[in-house]
Protein backbone atom coordinates (compact mmCIF):
# COMPACT_ATOMS: atom_id res chain seq x y z
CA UNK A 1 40.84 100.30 89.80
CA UNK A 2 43.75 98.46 91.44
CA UNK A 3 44.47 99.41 95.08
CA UNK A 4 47.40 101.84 94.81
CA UNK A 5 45.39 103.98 92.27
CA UNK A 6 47.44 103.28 89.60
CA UNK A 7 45.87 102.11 86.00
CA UNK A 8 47.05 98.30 85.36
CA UNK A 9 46.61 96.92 81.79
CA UNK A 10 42.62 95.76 82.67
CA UNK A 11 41.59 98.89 83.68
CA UNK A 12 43.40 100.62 80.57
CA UNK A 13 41.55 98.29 78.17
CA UNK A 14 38.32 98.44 79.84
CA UNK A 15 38.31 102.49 80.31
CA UNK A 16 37.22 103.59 76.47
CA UNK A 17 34.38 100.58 76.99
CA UNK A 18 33.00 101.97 79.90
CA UNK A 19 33.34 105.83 78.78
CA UNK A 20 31.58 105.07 75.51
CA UNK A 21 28.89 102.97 77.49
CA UNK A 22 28.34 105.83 79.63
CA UNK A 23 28.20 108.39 76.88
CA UNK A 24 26.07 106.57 74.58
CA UNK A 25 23.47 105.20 77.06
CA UNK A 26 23.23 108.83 78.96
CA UNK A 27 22.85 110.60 75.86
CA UNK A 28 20.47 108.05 74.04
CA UNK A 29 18.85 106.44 76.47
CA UNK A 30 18.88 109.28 78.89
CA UNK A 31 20.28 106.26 81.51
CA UNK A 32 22.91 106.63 83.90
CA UNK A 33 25.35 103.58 84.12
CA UNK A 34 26.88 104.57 87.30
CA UNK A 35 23.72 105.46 89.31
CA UNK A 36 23.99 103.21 92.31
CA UNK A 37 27.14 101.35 91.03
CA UNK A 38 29.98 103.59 93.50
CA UNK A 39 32.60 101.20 91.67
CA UNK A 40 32.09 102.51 88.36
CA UNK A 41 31.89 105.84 89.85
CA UNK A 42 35.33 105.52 91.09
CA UNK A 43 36.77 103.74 87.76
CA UNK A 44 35.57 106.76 85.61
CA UNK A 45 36.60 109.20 88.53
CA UNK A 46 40.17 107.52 88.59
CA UNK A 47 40.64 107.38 85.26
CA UNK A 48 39.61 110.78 84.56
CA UNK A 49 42.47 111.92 86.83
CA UNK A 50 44.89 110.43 84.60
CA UNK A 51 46.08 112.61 81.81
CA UNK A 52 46.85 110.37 78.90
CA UNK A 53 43.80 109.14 79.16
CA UNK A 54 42.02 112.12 78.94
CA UNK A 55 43.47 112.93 76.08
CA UNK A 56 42.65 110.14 73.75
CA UNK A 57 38.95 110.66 74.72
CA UNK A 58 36.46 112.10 72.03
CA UNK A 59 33.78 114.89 72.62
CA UNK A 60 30.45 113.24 73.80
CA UNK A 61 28.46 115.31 71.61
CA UNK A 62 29.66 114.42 68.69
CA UNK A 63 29.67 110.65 69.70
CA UNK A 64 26.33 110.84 70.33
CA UNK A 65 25.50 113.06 67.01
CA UNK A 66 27.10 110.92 65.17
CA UNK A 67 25.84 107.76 66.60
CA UNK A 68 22.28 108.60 66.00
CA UNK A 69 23.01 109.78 62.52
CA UNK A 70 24.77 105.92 62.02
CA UNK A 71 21.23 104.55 63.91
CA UNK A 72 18.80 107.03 62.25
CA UNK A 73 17.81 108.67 65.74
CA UNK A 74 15.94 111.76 64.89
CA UNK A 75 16.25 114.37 67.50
């Protein structure tokens, strides 16, 4: 995230990347992206903060739900 903790363009295009990532790995893989990265910690933390953003994001559940269904993940 830039210095004066305000999104540039990179960080807006990279944002839905990294928040799938997150979701998908955590809730298939049961892996945590950010564990021991404090950078991506921070990205998703100040992004997060930033309403628009926040808005445009989907629920994880059904990401993941419907994910698995597209993979043919049995839970």
């Amino acid at each position: 995230m830039a210095h004066s903790s305000l999104a540039n363009l990179v960080d807006i295009a990279y944002a839905p990347f990294i928040d799938g990532f997150q979701t998908l790995f955590a809730g298939i893989k049961n892996y945590d992206i950010t564990e021991g990265r404090a950078n991506i910690q921070i990205f998703i933390k100040e992004m997060n903060k930033i309403d628009a953003y926040t808005h445009t994001k989907q629920d994880p559940t059904e990401v993941i739900a419907l994910t698995k269904k597209k993979l043919g993940v049995r839970t």
